[in-house]
Protein backbone atom coordinates (compact mmCIF):
# COMPACT_ATOMS: atom_id res chain seq x y z
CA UNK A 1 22.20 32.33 21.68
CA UNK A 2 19.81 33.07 24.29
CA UNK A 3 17.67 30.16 25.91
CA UNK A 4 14.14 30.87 24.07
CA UNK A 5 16.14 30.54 21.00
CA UNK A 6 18.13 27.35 21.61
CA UNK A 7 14.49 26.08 22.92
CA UNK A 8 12.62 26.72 19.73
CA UNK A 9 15.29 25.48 17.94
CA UNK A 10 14.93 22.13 20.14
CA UNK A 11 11.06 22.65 19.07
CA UNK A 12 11.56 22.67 15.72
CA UNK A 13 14.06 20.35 15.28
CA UNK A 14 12.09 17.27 16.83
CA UNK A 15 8.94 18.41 14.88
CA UNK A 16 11.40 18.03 11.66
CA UNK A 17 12.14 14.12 13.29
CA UNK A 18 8.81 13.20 13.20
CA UNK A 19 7.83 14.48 10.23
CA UNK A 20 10.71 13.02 8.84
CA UNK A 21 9.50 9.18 10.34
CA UNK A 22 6.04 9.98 9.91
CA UNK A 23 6.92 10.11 5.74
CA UNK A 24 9.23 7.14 5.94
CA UNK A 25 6.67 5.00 7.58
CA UNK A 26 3.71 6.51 4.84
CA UNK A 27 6.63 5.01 2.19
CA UNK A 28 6.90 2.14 3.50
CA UNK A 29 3.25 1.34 4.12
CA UNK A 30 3.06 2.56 -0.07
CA UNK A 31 5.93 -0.11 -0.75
CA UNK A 32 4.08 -2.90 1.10
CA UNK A 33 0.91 -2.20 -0.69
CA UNK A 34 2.60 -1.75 -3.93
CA UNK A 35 4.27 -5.28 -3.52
CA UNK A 36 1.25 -6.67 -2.82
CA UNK A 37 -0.52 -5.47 -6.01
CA UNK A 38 2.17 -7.16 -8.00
CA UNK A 39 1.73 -10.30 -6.42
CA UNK A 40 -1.70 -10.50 -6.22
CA UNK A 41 -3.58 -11.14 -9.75
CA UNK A 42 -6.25 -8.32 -10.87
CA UNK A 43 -8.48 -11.02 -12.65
CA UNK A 44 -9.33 -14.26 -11.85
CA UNK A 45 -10.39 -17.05 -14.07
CA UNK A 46 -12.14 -19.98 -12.90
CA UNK A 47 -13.88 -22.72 -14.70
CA UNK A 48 -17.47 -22.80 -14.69
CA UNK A 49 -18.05 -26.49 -15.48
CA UNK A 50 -16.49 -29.67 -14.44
CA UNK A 51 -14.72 -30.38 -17.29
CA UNK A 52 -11.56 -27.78 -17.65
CA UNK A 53 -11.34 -28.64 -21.71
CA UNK A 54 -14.37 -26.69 -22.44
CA UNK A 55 -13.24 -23.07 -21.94
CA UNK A 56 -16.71 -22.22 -20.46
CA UNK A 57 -14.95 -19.13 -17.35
CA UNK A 58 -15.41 -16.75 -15.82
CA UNK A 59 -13.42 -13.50 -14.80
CA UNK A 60 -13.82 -12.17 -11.10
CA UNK A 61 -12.18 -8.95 -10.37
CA UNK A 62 -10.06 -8.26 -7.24
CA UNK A 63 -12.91 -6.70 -4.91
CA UNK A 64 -15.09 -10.05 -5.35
CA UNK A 65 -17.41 -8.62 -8.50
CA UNK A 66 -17.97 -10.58 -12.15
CA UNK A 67 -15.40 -8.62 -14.67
């Protein structure tokens, strides 16, 4: 094996390392997010009066607008 060959070999295999850690980091960053979906609630009901017998809510989305 000549040296341009072991050299582009060298090339490619680093470029295969971080493409390789670039994808694990995009899973992980999918993993957090997902987590954080499950945890969080997609509706949220809150009372509209003072008294919490009456029923009278409300549903508010995630993003801050009226369901």
């Amino acid at each position: 094996m000549d040296t341009s060959t072991a050299a582009q070999l060298g090339v490619l295999g680093f470029a295969a390392i971080m493409i390789l850690a670039w994808l694990a980091s995009k899973a992980a960053e999918v993993s957090y997010e997902a987590e954080q979906l499950v945890r969080e609630p997609l509706l949220t009901r809150y009372d509209t009066e003072d008294d919490p017998d009456d029923h009278d809510t409300k549903v508010m989305r995630r993003d801050g607008h009226m369901a």
